[in-house]
Protein backbone atom coordinates (compact mmCIF):
# COMPACT_ATOMS: atom_id res chain seq x y z
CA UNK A 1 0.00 0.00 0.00
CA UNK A 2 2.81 2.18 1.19
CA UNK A 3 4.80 1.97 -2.55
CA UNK A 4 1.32 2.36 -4.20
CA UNK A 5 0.94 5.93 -2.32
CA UNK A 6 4.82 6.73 -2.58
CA UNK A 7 4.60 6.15 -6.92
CA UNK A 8 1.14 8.51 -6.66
CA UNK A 9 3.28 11.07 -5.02
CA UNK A 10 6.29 10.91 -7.01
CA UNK A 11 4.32 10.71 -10.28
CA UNK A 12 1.81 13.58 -9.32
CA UNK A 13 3.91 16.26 -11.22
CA UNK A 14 4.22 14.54 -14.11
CA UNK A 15 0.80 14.14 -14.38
CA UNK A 16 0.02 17.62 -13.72
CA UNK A 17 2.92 18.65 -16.63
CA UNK A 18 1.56 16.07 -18.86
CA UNK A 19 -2.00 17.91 -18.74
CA UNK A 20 -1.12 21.25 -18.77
CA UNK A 21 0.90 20.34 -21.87
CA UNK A 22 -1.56 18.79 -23.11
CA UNK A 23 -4.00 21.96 -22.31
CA UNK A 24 -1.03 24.18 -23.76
CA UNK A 25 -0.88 21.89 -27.38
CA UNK A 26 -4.79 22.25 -27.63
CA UNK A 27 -4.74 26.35 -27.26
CA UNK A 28 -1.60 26.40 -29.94
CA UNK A 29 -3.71 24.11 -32.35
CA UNK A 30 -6.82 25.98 -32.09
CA UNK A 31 -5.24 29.10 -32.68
CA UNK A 32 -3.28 28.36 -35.16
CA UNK A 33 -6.10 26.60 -37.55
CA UNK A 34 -8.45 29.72 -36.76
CA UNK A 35 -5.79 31.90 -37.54
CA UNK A 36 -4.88 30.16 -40.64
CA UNK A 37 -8.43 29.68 -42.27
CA UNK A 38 -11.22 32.33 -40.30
CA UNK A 39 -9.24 35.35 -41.50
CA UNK A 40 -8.61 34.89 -44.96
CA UNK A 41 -11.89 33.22 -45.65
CA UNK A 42 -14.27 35.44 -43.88
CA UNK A 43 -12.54 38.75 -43.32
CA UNK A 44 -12.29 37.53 -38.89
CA UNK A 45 -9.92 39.20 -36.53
CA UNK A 46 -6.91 36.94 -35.63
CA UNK A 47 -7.05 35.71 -32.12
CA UNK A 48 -4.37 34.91 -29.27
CA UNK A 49 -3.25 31.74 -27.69
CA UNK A 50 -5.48 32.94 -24.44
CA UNK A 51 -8.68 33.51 -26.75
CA UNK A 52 -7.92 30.17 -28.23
CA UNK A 53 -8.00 28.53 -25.01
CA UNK A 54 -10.98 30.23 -24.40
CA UNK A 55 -12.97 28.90 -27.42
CA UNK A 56 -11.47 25.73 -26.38
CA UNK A 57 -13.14 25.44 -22.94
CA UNK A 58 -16.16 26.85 -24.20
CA UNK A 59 -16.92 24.58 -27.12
CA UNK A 60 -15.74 21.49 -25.14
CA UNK A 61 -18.58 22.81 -22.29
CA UNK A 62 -21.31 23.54 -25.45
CA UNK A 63 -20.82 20.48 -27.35
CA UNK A 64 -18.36 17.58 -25.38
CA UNK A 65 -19.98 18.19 -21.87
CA UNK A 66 -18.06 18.12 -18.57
CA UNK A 67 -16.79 14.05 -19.74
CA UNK A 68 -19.69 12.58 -17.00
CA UNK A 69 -21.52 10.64 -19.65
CA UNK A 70 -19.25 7.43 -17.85
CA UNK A 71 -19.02 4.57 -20.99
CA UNK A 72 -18.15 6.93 -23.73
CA UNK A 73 -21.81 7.06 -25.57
CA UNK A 74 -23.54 10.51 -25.96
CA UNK A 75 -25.98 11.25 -23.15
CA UNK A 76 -28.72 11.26 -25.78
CA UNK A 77 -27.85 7.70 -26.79
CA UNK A 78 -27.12 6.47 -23.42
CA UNK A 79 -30.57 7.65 -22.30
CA UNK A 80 -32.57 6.26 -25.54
CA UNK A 81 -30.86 2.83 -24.72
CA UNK A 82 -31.82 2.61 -21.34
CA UNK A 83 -35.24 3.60 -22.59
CA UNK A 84 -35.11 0.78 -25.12
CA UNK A 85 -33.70 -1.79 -22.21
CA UNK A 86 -37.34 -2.10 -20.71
CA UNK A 87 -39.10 -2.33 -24.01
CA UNK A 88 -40.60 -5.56 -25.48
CA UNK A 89 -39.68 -5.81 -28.99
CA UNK A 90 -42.52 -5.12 -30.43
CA UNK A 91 -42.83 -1.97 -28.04
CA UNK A 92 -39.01 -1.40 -29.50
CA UNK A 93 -39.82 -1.24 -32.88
CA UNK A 94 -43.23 0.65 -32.64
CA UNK A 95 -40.63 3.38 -30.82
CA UNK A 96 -38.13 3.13 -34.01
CA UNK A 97 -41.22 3.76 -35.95
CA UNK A 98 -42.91 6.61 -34.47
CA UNK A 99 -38.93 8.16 -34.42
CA UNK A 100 -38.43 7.67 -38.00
CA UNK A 101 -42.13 9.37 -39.25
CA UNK A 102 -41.67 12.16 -36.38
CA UNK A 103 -37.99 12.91 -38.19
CA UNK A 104 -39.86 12.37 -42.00
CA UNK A 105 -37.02 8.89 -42.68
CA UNK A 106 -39.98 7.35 -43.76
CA UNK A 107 -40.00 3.50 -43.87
CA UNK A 108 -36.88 1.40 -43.68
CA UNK A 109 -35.69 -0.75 -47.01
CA UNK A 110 -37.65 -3.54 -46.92
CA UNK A 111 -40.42 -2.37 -45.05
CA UNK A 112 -43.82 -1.25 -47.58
CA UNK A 113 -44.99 1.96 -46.17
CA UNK A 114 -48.44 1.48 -44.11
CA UNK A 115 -52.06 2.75 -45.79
């Protein structure tokens, strides 16, 4: 237990280097491909490396969440499966149905659409 606690500790700020070099390469990247397209195609204002961070956090809050979704799926998904977990299969594919009219997909290949 004791070595377990004694690698956290000495590993700790190489972990914390690690990220904020990671956080560092993400600002530099995002900069540079705004700088490098936005301007020249639609007349933008350059931005710095502490604007670019700040698009970064904001679009990872917007459209990646705060990374609680657990398993990886979307929340959405996750949700719609769980949904689907206490569903007979006939109740399942009523569901698919009603989703694919509500969203105009129509009938699936293979399936003649109803009267």
């Amino acid at each position: 237990m004791r070595s377990r606690v004694k690698r956290l500790v000495l590993l700790s700020p190489l972990i914390l280097l690690a990220f904020l070099l990671f956080i560092a390469l993400g600002g530099i990247v995002v900069r540079e491909l705004w700088n490098w397209l936005l301007p020249p195609l639609f007349g933008w204002h350059a931005i710095t490396f502490w604007q670019a961070l700040g698009l970064l956090a904001l679009c990872r809050i917007l459209f990646g969440g705060l990374g609680l979704h657990g398993s990886g799926r979307s929340g959405f998904r996750r949700r719609m499966e769980e949904r689907c977990d206490h569903m007979t299969p006939e109740e399942r594919e009523q569901f698919r149905q009603r989703m694919r009219e509500r969203w105009g997909f129509g009938p699936t290949t293979g399936e003649t659409p109803g009267p």
